[in-house]
N, C-alpha and C. Protein backbone atom coordinates (compact mmCIF):
# COMPACT_ATOMS: atom_id res chain seq x y z
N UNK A 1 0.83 -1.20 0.00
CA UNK A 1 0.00 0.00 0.00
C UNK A 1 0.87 1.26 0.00
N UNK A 2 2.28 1.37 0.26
CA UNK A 2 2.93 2.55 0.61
C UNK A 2 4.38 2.05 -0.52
N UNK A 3 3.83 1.81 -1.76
CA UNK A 3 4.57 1.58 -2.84
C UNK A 3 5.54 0.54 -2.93
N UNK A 4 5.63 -0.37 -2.11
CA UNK A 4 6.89 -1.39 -2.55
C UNK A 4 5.96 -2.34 -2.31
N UNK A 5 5.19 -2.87 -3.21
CA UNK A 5 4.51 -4.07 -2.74
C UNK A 5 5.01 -5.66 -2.95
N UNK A 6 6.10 -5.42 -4.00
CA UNK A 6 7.22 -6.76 -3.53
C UNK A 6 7.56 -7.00 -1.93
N UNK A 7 8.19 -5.83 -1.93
CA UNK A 7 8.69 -5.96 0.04
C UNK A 7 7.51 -6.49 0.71
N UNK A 8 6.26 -6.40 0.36
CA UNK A 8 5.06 -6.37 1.34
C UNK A 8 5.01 -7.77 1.19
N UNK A 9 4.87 -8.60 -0.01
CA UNK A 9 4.38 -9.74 -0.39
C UNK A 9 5.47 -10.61 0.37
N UNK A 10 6.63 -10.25 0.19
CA UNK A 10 7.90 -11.24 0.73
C UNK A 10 7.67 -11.17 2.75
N UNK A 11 7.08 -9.80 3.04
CA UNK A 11 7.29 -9.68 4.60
C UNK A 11 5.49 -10.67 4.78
N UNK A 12 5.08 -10.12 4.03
CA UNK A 12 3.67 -11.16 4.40
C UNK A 12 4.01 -13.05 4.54
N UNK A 13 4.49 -13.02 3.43
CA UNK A 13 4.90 -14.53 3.11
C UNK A 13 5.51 -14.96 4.41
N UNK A 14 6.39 -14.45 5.09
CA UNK A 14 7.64 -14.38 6.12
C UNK A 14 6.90 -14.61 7.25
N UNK A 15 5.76 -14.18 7.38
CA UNK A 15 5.13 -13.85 8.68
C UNK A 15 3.95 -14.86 8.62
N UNK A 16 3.54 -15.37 7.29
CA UNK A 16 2.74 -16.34 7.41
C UNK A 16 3.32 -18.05 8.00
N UNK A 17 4.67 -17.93 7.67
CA UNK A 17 5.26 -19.11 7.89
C UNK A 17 5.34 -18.76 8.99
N UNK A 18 6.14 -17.84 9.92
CA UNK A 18 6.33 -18.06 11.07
C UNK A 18 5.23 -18.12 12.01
N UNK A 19 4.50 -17.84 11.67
CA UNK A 19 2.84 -17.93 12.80
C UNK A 19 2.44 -19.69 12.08
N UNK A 20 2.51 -20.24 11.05
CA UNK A 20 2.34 -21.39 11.06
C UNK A 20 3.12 -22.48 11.86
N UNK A 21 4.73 -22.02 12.22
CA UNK A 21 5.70 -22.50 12.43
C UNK A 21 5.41 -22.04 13.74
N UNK A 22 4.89 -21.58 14.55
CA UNK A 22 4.89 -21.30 16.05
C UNK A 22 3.57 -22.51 16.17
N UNK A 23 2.38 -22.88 15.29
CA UNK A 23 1.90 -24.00 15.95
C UNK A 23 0.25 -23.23 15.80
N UNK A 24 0.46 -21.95 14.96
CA UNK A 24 -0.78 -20.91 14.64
C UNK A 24 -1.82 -21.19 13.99
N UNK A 25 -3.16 -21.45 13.75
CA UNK A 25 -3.55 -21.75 13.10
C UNK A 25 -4.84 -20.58 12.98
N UNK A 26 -5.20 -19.70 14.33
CA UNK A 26 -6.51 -19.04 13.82
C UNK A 26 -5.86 -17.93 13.36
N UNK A 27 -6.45 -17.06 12.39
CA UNK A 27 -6.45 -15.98 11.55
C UNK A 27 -5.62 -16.33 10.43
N UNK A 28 -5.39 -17.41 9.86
CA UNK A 28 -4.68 -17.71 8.47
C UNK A 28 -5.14 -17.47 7.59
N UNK A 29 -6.91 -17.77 7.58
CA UNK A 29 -7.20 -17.17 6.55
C UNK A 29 -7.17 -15.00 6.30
N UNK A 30 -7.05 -14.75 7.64
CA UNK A 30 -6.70 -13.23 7.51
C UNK A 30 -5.35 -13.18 7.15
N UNK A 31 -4.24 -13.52 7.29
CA UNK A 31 -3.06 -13.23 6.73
C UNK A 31 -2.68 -13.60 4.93
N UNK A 32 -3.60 -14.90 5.09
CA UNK A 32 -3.56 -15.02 3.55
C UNK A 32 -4.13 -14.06 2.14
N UNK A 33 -4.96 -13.76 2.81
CA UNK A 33 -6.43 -12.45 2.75
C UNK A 33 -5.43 -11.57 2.41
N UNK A 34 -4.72 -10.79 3.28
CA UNK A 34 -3.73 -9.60 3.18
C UNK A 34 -2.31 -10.14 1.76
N UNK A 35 -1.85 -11.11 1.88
CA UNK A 35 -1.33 -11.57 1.10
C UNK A 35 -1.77 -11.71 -0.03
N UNK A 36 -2.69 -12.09 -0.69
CA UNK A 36 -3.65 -11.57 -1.81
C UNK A 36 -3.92 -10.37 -2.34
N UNK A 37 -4.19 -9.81 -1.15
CA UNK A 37 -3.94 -7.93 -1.52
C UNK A 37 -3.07 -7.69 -2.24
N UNK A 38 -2.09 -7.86 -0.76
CA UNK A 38 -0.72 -7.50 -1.81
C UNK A 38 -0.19 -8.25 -2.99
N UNK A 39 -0.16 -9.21 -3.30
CA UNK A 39 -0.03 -9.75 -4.78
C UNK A 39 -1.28 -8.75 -5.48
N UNK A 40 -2.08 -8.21 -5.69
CA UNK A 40 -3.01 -7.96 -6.47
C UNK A 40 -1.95 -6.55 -6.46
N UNK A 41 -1.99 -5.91 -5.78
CA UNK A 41 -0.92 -4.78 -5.91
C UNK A 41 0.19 -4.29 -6.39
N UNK A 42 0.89 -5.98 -6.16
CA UNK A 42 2.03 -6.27 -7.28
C UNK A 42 1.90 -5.98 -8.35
N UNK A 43 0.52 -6.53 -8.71
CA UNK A 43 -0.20 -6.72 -10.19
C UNK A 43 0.10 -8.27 -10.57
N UNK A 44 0.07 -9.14 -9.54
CA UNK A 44 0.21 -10.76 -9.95
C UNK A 44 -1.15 -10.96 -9.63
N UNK A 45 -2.17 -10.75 -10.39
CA UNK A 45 -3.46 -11.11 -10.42
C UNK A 45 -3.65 -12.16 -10.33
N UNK A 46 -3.10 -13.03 -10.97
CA UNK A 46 -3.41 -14.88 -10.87
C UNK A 46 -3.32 -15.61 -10.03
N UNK A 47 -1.79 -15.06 -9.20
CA UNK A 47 -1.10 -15.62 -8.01
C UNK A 47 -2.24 -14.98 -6.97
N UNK A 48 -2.51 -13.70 -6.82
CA UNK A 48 -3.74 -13.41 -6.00
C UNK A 48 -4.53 -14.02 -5.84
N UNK A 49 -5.16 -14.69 -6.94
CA UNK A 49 -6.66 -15.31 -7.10
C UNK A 49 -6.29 -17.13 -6.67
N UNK A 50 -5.07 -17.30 -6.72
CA UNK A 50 -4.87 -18.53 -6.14
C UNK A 50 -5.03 -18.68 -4.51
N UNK A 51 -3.79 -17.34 -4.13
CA UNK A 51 -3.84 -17.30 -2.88
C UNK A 51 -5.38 -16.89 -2.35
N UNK A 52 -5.95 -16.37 -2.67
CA UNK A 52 -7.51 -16.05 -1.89
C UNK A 52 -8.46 -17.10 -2.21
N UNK A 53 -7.96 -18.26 -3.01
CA UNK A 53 -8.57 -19.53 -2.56
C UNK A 53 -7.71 -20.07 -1.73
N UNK A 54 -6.31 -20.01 -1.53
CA UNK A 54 -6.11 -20.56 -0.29
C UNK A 54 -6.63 -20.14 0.60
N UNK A 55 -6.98 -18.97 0.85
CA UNK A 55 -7.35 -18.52 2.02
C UNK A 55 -8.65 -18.77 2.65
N UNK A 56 -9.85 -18.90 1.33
CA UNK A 56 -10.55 -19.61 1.67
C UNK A 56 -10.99 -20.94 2.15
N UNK A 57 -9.73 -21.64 1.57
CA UNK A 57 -9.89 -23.07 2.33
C UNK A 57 -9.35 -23.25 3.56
N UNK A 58 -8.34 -21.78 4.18
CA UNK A 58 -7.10 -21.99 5.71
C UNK A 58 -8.49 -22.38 6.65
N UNK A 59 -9.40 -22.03 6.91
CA UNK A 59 -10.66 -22.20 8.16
C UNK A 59 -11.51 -21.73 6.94
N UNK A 60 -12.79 -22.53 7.14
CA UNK A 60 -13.61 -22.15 6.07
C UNK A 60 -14.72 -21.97 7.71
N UNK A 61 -14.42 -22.22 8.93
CA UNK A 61 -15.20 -22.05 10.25
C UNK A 61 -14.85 -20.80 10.95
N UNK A 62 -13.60 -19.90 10.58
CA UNK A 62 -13.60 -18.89 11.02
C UNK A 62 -14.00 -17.90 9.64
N UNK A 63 -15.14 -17.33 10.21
CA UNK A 63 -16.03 -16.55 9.71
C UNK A 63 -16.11 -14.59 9.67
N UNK A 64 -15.11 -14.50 11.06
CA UNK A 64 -15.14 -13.07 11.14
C UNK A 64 -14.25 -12.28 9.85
N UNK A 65 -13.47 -12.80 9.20
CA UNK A 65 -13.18 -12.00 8.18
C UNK A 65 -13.16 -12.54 6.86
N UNK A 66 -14.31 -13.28 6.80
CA UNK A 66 -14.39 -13.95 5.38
C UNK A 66 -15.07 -13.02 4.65
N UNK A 67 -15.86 -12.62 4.76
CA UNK A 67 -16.53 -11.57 3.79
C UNK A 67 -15.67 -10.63 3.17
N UNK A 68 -14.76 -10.05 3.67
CA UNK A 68 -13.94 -9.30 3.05
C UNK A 68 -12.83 -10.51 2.10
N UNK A 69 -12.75 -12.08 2.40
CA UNK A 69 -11.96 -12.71 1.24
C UNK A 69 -12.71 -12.86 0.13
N UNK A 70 -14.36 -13.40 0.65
CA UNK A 70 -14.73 -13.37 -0.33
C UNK A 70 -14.98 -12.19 -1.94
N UNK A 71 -15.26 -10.33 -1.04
CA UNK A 71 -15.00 -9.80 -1.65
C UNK A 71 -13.89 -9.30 -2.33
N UNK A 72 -12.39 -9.86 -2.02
CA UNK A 72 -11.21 -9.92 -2.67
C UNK A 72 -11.74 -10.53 -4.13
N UNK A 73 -12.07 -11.69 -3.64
CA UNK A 73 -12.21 -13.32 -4.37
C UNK A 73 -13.10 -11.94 -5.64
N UNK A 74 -14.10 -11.98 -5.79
CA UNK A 74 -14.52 -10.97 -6.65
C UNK A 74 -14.16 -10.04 -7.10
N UNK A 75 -13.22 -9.17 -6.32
CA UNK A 75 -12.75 -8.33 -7.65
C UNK A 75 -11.58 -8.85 -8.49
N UNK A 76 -10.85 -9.80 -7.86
CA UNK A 76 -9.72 -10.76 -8.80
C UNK A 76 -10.36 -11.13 -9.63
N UNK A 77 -11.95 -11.60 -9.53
CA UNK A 77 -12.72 -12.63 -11.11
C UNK A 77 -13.01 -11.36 -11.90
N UNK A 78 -13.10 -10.40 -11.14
CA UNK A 78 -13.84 -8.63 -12.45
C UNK A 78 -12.42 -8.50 -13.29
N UNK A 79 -11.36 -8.65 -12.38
CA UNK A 79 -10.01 -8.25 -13.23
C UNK A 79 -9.50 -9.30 -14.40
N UNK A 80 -10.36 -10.64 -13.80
CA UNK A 80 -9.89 -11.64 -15.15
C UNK A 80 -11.04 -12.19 -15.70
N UNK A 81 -12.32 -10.49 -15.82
CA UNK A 81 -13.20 -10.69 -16.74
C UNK A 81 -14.36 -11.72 -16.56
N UNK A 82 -14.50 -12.19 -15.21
CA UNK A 82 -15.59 -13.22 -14.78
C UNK A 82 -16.77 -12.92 -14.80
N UNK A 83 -17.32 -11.29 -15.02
CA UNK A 83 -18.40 -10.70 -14.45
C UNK A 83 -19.50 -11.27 -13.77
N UNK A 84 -19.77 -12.52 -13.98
CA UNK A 84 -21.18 -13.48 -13.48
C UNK A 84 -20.57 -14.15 -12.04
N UNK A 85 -19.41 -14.38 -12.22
CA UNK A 85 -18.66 -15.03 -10.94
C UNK A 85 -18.48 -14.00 -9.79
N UNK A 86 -18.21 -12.73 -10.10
CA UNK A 86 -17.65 -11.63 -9.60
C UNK A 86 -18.65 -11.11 -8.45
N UNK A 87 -19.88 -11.05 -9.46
CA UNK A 87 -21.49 -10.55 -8.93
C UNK A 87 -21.34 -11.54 -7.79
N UNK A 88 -21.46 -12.99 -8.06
CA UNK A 88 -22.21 -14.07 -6.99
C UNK A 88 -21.14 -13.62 -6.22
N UNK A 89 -20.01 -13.62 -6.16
CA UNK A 89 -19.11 -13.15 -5.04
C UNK A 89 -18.97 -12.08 -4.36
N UNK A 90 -19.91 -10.93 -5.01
CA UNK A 90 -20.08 -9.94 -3.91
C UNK A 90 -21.35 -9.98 -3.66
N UNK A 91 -22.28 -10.61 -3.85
CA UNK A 91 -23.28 -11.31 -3.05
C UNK A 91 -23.40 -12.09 -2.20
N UNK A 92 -22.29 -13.18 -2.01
CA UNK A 92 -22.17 -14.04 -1.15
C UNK A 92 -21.33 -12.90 0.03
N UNK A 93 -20.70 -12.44 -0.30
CA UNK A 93 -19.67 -11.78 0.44
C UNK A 93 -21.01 -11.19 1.53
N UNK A 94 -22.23 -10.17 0.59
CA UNK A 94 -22.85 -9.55 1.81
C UNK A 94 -23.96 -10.47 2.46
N UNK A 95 -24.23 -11.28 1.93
CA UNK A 95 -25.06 -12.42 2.87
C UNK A 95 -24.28 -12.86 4.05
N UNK A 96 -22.99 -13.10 3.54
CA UNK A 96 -22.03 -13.91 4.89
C UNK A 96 -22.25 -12.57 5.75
N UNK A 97 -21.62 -11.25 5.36
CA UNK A 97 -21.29 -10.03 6.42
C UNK A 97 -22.94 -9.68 7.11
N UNK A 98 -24.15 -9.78 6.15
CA UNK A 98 -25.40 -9.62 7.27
C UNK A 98 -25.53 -10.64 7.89
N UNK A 99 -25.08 -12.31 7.83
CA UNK A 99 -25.22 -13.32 8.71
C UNK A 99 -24.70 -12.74 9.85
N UNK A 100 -23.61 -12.51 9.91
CA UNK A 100 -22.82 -12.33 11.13
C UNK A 100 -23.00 -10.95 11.60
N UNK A 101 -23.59 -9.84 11.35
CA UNK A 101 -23.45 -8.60 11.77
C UNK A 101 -22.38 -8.15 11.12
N UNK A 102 -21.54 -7.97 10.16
CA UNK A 102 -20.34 -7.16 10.13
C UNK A 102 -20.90 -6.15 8.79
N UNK A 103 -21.14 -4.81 9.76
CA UNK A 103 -21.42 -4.12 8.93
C UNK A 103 -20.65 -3.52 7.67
N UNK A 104 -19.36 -3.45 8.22
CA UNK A 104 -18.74 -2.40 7.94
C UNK A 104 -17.79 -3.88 6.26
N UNK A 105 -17.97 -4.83 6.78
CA UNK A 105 -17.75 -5.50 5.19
C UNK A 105 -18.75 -5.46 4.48
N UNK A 106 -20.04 -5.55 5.31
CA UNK A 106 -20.97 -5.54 3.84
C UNK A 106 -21.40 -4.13 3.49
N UNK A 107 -20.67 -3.44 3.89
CA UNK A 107 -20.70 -1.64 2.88
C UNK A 107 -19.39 -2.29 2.24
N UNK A 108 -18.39 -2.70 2.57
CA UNK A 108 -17.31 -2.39 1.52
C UNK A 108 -17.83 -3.50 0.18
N UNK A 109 -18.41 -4.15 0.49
CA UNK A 109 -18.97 -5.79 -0.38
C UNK A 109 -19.74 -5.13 -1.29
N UNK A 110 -20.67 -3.90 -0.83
CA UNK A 110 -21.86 -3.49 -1.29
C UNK A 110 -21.03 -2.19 -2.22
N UNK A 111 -20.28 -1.85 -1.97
CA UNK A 111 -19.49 -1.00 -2.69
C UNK A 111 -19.22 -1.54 -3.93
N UNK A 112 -18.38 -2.86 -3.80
CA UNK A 112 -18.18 -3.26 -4.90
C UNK A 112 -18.86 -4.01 -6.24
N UNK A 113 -19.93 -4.23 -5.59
CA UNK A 113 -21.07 -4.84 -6.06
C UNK A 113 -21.83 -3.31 -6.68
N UNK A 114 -22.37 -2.52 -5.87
CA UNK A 114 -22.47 -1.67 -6.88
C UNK A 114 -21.94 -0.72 -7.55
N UNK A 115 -20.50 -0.71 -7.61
CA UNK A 115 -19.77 -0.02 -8.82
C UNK A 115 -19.50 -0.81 -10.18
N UNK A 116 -19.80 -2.62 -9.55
CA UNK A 116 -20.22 -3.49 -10.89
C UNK A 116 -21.59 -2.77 -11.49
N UNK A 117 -22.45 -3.09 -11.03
CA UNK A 117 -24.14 -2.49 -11.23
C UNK A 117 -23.96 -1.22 -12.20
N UNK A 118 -23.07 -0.27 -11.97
CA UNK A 118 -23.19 0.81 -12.37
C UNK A 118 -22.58 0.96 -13.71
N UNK A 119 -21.82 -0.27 -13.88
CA UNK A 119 -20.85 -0.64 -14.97
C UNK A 119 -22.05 -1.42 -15.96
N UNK A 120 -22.95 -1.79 -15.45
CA UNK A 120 -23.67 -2.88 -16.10
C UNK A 120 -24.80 -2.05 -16.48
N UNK A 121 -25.09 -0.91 -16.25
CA UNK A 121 -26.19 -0.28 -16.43
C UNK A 121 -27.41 0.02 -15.10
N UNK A 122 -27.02 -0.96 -14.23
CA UNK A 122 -28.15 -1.16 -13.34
C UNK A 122 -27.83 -0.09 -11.97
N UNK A 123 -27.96 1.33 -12.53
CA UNK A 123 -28.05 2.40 -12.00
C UNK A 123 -28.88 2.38 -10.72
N UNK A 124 -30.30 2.22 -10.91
CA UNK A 124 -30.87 2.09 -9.62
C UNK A 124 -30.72 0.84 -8.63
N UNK A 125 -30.21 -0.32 -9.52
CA UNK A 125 -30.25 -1.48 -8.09
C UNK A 125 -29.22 -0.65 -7.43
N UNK A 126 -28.18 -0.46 -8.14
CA UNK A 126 -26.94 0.11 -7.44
C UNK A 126 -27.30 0.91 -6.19
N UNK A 127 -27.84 1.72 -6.62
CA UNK A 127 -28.49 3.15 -5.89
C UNK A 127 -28.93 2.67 -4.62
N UNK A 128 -30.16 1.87 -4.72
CA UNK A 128 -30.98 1.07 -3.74
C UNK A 128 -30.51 0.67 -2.65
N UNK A 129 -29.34 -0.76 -3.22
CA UNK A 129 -29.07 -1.37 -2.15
C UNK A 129 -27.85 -0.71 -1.45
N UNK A 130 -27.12 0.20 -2.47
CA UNK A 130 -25.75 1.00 -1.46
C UNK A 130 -26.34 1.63 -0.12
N UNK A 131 -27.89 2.63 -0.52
CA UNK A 131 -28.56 3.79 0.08
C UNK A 131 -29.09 2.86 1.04
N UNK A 132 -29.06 1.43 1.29
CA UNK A 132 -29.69 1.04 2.25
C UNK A 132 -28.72 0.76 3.82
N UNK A 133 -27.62 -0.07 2.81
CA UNK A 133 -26.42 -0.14 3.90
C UNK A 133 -25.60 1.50 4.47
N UNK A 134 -25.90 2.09 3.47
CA UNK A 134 -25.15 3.21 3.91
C UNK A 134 -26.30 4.02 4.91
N UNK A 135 -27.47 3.53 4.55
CA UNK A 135 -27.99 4.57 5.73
C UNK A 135 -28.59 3.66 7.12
N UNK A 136 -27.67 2.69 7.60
CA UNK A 136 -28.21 2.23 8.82
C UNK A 136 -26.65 2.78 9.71
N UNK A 137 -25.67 3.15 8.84
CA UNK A 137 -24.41 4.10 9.75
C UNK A 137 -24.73 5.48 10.21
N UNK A 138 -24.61 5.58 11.69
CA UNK A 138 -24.69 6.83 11.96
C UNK A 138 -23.61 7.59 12.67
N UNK A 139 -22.20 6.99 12.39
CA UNK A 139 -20.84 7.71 12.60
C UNK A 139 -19.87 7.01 11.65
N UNK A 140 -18.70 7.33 11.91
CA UNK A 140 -17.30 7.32 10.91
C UNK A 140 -17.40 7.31 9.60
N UNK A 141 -18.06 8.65 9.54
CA UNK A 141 -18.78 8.97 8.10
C UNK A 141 -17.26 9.59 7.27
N UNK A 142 -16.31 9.68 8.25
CA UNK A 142 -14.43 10.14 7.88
C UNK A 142 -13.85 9.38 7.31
N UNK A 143 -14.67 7.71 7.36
CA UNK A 143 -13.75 6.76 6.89
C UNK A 143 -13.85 6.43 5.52
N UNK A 144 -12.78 6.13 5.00
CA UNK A 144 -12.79 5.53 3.22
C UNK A 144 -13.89 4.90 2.33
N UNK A 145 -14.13 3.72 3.51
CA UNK A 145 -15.65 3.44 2.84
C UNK A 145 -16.51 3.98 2.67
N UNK A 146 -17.24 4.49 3.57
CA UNK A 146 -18.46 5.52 3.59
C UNK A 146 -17.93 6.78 2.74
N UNK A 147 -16.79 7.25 2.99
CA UNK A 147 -16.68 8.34 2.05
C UNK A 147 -16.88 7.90 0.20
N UNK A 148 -16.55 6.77 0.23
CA UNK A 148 -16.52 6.29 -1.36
C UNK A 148 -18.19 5.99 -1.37
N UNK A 149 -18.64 5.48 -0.47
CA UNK A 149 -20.53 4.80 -0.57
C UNK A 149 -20.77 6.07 -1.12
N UNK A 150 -20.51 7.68 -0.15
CA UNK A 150 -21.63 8.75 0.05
C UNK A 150 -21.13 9.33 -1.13
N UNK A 151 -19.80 9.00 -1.80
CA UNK A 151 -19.57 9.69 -3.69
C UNK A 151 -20.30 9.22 -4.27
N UNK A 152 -19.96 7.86 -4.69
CA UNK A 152 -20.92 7.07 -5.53
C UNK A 152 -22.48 7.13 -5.17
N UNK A 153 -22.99 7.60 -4.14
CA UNK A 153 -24.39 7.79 -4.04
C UNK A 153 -24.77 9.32 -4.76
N UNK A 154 -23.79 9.85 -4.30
CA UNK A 154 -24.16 11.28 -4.50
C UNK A 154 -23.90 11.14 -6.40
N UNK A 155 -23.29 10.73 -6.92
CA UNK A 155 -23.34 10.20 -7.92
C UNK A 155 -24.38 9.69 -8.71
N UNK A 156 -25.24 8.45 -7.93
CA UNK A 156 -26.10 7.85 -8.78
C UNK A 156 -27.32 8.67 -8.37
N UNK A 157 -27.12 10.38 -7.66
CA UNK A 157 -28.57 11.05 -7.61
C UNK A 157 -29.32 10.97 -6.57
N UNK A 158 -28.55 9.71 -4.95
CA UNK A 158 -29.16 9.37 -4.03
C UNK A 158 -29.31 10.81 -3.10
């Protein structure tokens, strides 16, 4: 994220072994998750989309930050042109994040899902379902997400 994303991928890699190698097993799929990032940053799109199925398979039972792999998992299939795969994956992404309460992935899920929508023509689903998640927040309206929801709303006229 702060321009050397080789260094990032090699210190991620580094740190995944050694938390495996201490005997680690919960949050793998979050480190793998981040590791995906950063390959996508690299611009090794493929190697990304491998690793964020690993990551999906490290605990497919720890649940608190899957929604955000799954919405990785989707924009890696938009970048290698999946569009139908992409959708179900940021759909699944916000079903998992309203199963569990996590709001704040299924605005970022819902983000990405409707800046697909908006790409596809489907201006008002877009509109709809962003204006719904975005309006059950009533603070950290400072943060990245919400600041990108309340553009793109203000955008589609919401």
């Amino acid at each position: 994220m702060r321009g050397r994303p080789t260094e990032g991928v090699a210190l991620i890699r580094r740190g995944i072994i050694d938390w495996l190698e201490a005997g680690t097993r919960s949050n793998t799929a979050y480190w793998t998750t981040l590791l995906a990032a950063a390959q996508e940053c690299e611009g090794s799109v493929a190697d990304a989309l491998k690793t964020v199925e690993q990551a999906l398979q490290a605990n497919p039972d720890e649940l608190v930050y899957r929604p955000e792999t799954l919405r990785l998992r989707g924009e890696l299939r938009l970048k290698h042109g999946k569009i139908e795969l992409a959708e179900a994956g940021f759909r699944e992404a916000i079903a998992l994040a309203q199963k569990i309460g996590a709001k704040a992935w299924e605005l970022r899920a819902a983000l990405s899902l409707a800046r697909l929508l908006v790409k596809q023509g489907r201006r008002d689903e877009a509109r709809s379902m962003l204006a719904e998640i975005y309006g059950w927040f009533t603070e950290g309206f400072d943060t990245a997400d919400l600041e990108d929801a309340k553009s793109l709303l203000e955008q589609l006229g919401a």
